[in-house]
N, C-alpha and C. Protein backbone atom coordinates (compact mmCIF):
# COMPACT_ATOMS: atom_id res chain seq x y z
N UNK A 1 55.14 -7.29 -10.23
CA UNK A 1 54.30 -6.64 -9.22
C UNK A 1 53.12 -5.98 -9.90
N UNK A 2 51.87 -6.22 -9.33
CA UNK A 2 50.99 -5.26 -10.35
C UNK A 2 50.49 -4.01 -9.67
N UNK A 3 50.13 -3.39 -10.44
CA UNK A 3 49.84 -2.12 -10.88
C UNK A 3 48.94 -1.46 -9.78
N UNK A 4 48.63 -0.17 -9.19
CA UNK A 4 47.74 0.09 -7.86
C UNK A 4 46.15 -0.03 -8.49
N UNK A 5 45.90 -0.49 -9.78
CA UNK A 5 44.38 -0.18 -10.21
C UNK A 5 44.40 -1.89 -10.52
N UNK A 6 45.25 -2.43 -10.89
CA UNK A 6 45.08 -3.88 -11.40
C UNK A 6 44.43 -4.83 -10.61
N UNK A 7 43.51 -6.04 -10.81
CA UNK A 7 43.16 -6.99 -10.32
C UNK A 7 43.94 -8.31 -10.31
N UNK A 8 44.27 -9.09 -9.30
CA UNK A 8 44.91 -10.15 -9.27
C UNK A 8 44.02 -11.40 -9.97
N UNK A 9 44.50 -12.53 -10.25
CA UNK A 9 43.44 -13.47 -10.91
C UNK A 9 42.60 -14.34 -10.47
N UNK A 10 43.20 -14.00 -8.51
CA UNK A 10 42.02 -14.35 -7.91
C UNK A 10 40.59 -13.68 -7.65
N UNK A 11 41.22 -12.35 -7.46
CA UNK A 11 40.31 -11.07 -7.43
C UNK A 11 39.13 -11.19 -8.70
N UNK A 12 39.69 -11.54 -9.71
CA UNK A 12 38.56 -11.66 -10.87
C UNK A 12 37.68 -13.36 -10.70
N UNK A 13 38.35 -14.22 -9.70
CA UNK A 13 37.00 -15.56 -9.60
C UNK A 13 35.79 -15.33 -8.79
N UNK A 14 35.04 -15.75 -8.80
CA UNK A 14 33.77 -15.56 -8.47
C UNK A 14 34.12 -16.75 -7.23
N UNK A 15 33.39 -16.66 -5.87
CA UNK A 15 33.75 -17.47 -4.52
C UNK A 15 32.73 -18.13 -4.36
N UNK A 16 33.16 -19.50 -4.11
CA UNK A 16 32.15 -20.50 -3.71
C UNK A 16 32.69 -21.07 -2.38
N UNK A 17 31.70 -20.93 -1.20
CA UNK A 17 31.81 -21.88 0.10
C UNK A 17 31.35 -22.70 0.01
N UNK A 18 32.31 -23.65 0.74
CA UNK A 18 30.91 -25.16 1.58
C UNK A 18 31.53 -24.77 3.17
N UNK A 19 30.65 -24.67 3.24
CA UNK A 19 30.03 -24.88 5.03
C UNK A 19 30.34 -26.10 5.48
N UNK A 20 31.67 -26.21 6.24
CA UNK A 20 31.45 -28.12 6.82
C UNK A 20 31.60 -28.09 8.64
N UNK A 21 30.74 -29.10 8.97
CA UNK A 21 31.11 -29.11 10.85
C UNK A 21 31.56 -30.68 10.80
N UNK A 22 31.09 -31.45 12.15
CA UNK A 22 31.89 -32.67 12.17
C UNK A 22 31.08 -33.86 11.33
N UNK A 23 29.45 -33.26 10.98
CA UNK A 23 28.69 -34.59 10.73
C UNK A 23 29.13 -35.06 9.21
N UNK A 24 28.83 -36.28 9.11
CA UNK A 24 29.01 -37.01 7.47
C UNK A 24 28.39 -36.16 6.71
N UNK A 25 27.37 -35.57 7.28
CA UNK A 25 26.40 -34.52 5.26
C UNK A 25 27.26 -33.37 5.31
N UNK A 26 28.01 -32.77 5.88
CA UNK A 26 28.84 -31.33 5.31
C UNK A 26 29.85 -32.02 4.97
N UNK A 27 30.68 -33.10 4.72
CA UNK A 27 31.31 -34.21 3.88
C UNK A 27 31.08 -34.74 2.30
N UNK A 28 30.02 -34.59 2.82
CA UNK A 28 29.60 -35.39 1.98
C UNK A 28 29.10 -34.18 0.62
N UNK A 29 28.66 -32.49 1.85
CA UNK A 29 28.70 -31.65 0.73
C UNK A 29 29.74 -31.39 0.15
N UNK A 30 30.48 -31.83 0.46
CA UNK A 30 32.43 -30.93 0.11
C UNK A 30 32.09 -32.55 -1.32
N UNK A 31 32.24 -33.11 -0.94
CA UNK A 31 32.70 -34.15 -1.80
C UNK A 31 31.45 -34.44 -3.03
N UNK A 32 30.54 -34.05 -2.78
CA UNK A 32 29.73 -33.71 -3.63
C UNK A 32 29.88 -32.09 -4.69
N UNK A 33 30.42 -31.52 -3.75
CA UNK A 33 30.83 -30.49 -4.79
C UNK A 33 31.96 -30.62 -5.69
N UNK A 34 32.75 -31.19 -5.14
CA UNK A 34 34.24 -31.09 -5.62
C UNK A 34 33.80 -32.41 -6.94
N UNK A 35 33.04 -33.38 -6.78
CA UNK A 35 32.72 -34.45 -7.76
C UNK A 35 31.74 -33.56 -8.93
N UNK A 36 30.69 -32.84 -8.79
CA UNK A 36 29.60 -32.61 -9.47
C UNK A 36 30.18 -31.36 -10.16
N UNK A 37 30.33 -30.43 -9.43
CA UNK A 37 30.81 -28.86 -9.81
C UNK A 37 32.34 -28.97 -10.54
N UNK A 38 33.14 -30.63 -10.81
CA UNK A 38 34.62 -30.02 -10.99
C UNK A 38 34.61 -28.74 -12.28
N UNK A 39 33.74 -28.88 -13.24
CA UNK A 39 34.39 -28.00 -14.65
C UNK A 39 33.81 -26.53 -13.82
N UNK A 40 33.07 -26.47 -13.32
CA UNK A 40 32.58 -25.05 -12.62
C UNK A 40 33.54 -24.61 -11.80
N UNK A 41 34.31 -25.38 -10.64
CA UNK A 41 35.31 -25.32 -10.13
C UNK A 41 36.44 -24.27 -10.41
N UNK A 42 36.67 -24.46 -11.34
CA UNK A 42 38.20 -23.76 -11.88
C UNK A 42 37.42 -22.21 -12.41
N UNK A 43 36.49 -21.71 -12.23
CA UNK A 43 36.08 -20.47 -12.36
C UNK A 43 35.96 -19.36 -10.72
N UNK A 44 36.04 -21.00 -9.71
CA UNK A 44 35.64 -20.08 -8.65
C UNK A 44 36.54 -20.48 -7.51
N UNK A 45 36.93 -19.52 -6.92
CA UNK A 45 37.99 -19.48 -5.42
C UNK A 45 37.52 -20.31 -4.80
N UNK A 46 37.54 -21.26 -3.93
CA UNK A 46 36.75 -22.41 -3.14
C UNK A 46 37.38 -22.15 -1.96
N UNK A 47 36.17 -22.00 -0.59
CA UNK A 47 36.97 -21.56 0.26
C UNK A 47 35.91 -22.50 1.07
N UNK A 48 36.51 -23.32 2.08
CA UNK A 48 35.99 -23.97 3.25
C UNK A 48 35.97 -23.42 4.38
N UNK A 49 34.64 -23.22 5.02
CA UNK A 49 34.39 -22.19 5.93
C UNK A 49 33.69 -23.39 7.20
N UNK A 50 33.92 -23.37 8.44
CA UNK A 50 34.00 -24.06 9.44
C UNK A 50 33.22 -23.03 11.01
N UNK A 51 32.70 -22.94 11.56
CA UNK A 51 32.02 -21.96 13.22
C UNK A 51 32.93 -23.39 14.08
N UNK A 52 33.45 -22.27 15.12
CA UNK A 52 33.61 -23.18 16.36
C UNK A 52 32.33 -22.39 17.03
N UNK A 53 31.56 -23.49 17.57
CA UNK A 53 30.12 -22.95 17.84
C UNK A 53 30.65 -21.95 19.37
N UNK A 54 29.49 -21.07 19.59
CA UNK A 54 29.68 -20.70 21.12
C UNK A 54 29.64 -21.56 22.24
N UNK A 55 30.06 -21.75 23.10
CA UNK A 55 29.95 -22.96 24.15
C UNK A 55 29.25 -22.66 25.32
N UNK A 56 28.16 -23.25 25.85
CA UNK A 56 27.38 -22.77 27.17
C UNK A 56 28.38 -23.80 28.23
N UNK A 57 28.81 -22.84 29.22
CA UNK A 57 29.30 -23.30 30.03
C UNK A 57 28.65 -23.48 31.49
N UNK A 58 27.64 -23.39 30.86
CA UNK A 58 26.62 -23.26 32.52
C UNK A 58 26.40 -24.90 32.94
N UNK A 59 26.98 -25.76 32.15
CA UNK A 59 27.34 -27.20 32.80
C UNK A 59 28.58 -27.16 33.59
N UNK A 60 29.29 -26.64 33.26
CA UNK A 60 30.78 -27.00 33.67
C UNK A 60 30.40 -25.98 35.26
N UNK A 61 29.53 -24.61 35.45
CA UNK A 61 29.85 -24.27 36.44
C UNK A 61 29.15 -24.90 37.70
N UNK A 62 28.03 -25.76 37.05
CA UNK A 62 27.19 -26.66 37.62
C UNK A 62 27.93 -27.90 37.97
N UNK A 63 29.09 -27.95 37.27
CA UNK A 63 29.79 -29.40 37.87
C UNK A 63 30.62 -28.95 39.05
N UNK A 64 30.60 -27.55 39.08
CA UNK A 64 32.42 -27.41 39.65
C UNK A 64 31.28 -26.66 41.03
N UNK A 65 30.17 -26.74 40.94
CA UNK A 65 29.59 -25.91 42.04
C UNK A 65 29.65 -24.51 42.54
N UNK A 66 29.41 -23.82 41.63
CA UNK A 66 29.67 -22.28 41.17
C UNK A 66 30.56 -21.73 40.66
N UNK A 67 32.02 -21.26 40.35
CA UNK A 67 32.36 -20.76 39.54
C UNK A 67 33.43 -22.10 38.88
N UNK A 68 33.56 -21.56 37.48
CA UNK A 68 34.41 -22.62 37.01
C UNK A 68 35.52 -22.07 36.86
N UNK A 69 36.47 -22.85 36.65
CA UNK A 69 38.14 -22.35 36.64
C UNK A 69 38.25 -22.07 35.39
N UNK A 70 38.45 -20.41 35.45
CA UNK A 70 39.35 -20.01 34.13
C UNK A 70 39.80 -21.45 32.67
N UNK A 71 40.97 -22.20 33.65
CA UNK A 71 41.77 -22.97 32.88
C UNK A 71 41.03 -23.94 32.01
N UNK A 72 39.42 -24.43 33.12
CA UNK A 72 38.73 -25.34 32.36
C UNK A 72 38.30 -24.42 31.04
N UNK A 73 37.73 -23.34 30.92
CA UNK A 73 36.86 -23.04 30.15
C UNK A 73 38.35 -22.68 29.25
N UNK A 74 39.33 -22.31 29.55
CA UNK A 74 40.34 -22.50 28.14
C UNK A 74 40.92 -22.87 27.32
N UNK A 75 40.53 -24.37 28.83
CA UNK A 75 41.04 -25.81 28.05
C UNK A 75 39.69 -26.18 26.72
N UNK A 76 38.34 -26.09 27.13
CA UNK A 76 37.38 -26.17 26.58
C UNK A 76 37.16 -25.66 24.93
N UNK A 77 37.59 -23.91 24.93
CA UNK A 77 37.66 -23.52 23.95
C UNK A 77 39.27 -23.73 22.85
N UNK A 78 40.18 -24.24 23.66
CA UNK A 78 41.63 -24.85 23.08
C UNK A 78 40.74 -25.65 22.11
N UNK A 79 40.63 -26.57 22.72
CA UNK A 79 39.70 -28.03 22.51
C UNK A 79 38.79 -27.57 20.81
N UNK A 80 37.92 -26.94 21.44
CA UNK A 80 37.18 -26.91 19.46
C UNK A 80 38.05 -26.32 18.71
N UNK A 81 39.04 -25.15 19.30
CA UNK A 81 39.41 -24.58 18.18
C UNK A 81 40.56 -26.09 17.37
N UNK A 82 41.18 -26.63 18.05
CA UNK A 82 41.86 -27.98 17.40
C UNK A 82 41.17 -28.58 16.30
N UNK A 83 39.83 -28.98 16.78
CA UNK A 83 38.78 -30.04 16.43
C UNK A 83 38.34 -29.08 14.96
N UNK A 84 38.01 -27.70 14.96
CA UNK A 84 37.86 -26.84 13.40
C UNK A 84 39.22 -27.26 13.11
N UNK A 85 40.39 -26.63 13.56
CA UNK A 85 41.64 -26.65 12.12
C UNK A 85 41.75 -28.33 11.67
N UNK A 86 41.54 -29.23 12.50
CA UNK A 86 41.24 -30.33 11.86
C UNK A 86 40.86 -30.58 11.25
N UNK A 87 38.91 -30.11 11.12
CA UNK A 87 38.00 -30.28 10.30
C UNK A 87 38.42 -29.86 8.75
N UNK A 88 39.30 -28.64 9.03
CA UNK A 88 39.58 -28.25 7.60
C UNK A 88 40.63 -28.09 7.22
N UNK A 89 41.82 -29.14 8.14
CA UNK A 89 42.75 -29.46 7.23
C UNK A 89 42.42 -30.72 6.56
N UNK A 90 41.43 -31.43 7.06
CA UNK A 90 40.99 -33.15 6.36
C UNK A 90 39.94 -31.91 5.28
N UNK A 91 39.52 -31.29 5.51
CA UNK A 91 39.09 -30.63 3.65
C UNK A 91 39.68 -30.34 2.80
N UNK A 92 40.74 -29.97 3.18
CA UNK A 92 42.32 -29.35 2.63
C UNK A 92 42.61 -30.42 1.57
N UNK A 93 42.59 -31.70 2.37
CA UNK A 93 43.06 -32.88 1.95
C UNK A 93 41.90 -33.14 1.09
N UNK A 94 41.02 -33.31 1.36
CA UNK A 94 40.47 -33.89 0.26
C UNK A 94 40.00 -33.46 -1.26
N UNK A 95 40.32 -31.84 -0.67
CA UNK A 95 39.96 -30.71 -1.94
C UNK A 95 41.62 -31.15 -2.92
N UNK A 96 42.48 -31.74 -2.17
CA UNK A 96 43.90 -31.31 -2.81
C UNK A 96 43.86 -32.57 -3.49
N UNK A 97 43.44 -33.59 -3.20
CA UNK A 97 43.25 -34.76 -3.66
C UNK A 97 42.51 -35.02 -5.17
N UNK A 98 41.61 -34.12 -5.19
CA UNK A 98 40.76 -33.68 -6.47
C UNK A 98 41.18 -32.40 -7.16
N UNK A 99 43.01 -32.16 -6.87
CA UNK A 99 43.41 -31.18 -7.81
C UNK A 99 43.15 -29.97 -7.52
N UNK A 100 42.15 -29.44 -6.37
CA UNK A 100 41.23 -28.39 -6.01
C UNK A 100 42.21 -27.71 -4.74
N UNK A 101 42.68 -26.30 -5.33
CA UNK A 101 43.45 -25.57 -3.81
C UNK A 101 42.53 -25.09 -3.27
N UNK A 102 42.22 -24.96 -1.91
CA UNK A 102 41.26 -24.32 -0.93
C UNK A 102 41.76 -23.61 0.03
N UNK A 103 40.95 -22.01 0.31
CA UNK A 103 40.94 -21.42 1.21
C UNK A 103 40.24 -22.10 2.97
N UNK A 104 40.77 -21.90 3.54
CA UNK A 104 40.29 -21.93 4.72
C UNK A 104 40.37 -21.02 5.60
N UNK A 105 38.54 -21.13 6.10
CA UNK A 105 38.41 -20.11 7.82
C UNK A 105 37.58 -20.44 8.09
N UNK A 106 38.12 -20.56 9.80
CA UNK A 106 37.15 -20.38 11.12
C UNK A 106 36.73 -18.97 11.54
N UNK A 107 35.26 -19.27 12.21
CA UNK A 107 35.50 -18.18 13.02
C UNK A 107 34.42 -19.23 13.85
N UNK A 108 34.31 -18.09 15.12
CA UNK A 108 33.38 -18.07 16.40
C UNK A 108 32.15 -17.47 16.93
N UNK A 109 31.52 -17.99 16.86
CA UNK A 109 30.09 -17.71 17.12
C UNK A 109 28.92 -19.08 16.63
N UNK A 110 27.33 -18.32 16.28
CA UNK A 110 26.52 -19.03 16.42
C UNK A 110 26.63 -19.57 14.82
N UNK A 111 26.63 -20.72 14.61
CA UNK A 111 26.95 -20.96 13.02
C UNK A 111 25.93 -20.23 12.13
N UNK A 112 24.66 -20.42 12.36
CA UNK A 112 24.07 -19.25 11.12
C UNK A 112 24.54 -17.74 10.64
N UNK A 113 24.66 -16.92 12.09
CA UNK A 113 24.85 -15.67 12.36
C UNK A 113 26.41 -15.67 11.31
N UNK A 114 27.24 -16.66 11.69
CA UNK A 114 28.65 -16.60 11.20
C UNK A 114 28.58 -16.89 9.61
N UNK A 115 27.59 -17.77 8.88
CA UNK A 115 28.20 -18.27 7.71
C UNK A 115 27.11 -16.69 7.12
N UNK A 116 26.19 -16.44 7.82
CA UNK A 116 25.69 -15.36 7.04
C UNK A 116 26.86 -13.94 6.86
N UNK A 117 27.78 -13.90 7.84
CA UNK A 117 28.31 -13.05 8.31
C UNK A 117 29.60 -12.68 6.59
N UNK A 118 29.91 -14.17 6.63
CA UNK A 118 31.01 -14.39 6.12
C UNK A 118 30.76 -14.22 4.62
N UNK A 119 29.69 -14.56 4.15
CA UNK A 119 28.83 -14.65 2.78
C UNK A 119 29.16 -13.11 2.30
N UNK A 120 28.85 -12.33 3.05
CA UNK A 120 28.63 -10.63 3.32
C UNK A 120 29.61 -10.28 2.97
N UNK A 121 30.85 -11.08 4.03
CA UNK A 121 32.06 -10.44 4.31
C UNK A 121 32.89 -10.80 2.87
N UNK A 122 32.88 -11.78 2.46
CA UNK A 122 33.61 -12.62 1.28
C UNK A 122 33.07 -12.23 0.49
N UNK A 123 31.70 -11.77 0.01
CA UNK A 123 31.10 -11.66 -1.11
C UNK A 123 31.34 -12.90 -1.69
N UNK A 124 30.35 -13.97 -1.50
CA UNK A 124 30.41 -15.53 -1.51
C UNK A 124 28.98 -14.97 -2.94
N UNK A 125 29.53 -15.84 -4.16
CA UNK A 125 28.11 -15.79 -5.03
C UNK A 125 27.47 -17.67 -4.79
N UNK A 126 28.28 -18.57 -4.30
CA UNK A 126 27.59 -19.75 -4.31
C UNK A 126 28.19 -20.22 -2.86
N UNK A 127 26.78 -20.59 -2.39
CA UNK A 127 27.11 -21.24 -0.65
C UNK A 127 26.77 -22.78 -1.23
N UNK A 128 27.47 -24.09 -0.23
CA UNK A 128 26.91 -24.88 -0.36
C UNK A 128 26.74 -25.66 0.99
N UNK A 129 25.85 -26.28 1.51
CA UNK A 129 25.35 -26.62 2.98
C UNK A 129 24.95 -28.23 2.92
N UNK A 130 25.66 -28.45 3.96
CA UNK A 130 24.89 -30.15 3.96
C UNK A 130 23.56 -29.99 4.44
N UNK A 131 22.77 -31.02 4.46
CA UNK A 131 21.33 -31.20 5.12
C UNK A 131 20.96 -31.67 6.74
N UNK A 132 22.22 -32.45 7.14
CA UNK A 132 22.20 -32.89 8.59
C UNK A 132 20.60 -33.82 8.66
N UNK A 133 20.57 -34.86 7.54
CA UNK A 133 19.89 -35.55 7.31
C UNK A 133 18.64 -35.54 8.01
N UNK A 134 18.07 -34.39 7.56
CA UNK A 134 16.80 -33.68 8.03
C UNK A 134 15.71 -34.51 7.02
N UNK A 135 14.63 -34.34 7.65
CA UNK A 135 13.71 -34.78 6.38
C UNK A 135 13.45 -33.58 5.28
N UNK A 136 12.36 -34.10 4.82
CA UNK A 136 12.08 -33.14 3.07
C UNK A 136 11.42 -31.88 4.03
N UNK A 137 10.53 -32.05 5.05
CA UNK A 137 9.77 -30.59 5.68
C UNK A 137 11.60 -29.80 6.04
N UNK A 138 11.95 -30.95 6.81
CA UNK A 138 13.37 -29.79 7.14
C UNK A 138 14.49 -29.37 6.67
N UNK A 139 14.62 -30.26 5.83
CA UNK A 139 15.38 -29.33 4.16
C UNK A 139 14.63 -28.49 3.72
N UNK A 140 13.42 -28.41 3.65
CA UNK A 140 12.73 -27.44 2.99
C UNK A 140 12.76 -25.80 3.68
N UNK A 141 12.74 -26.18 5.07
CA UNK A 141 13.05 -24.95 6.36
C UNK A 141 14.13 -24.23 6.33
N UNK A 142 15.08 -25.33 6.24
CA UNK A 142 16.36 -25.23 6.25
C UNK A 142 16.55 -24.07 4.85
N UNK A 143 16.04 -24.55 3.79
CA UNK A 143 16.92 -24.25 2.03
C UNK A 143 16.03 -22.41 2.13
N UNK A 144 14.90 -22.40 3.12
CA UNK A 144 13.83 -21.01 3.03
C UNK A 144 15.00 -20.09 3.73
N UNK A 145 14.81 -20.65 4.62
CA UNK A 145 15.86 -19.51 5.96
C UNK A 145 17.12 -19.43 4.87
N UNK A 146 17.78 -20.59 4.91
CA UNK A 146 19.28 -20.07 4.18
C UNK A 146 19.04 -19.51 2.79
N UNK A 147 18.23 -19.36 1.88
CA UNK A 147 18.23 -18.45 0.85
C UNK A 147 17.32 -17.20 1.25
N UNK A 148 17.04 -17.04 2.07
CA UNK A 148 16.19 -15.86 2.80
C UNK A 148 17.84 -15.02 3.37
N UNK A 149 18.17 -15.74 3.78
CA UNK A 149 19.22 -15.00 4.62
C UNK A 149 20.12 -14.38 3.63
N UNK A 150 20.82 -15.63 2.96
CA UNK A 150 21.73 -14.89 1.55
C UNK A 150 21.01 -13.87 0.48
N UNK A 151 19.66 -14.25 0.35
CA UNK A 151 19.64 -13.17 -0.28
C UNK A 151 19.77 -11.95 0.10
N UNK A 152 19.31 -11.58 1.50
CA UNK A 152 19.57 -10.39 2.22
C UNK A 152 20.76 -10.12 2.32
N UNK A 153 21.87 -10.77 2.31
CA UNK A 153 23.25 -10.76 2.34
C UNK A 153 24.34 -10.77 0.93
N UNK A 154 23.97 -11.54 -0.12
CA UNK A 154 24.51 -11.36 -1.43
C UNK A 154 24.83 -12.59 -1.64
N UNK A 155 24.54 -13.67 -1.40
CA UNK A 155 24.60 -14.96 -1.93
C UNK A 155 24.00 -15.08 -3.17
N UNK A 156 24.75 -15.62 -4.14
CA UNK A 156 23.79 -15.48 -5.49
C UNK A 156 23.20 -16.76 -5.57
N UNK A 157 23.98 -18.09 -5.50
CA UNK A 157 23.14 -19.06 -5.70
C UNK A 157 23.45 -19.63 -4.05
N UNK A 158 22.61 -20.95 -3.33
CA UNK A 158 22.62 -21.92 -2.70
C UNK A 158 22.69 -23.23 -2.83
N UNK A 159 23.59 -24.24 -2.17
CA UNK A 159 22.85 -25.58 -2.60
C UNK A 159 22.83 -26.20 -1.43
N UNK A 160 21.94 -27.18 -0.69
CA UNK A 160 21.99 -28.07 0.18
C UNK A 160 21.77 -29.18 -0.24
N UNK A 161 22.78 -30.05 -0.05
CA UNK A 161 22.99 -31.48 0.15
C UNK A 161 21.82 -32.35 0.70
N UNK A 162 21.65 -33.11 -0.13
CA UNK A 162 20.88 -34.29 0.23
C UNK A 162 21.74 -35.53 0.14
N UNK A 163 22.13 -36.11 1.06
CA UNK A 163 23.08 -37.54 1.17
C UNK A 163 22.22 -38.78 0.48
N UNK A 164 20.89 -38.80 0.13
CA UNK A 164 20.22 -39.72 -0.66
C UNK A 164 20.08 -39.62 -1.93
């Protein structure tokens, strides 16, 4: 048992996220990290971090002709939350596959607001983000805002994925 001042030996790794949703480039970031970063790897906690986005339901009350039923909108949010623990138990798998144990979490909300949230919350020193096969102007948007944001937050390094 250790000691009330001691650090555990996770407590002393430094935390690296990848950010993954359903498309092929946050895939393709996981698997790009886990290939490129392996000797860096074993210095840092690897934790796969997933948003079940917020859901506008102002379709569903438009289908149902003013209010919608409770059950739909619970069935609705049942529904993604499945579709995340999926997402990152197939990361699970593929991190375990490359020898690599991984943390996993969801949470809920708007995905920027959340992975900034979590960066904060985790004290994350390396984020890594797919590109969602944006062009070079919108990787470039993309890599400003997300190292704008972490830095305000404590991200030490960033990387976004380019699938080319």
């Amino acid at each position: 048992m250790e000691g009330v001042g001691e650090k555990s030996k996770s407590d002393d790794k430094k935390k690296m996220m990848v950010c993954i949703d359903e498309s092929e480039y946050s895939h393709h970031a996981l698997n790009w990290a886990l290939e490129n970063l392996r000797d860096s790897l074993s210095n840092f906690q690897l934790i796969v971090f997933t948003v079940q986005s917020l859901s506008d339901f102002t379709y569903i009350h438009a289908s149902t002709l003013g209010v919608a039923p409770p059950d739909l909108i619970t069935e609705v949010q049942e529904r993604q939350k499945k579709v995340a623990f999926a997402l990152l138990e197939r990361a699970k798998e593929i991190c375990a596959q490359c020898g690599i144990v991984a943390e996993t979490i969801t949470e809920v909300g708007d995905p920027k607001e959340a992975i900034c949230k979590a960066v904060e919350k985790l004290n994350i020193q390396f984020l890594v983000l797919g590109s969602h096969g944006r062009g070079a102007f919108g990787r470039l948007f993309l890599e400003v805002l997300a190292i704008t944001a972490c830095i305000m937050l404590s991200a030490q390094s960033l990387l976004c994925g380019n699938r080319s």
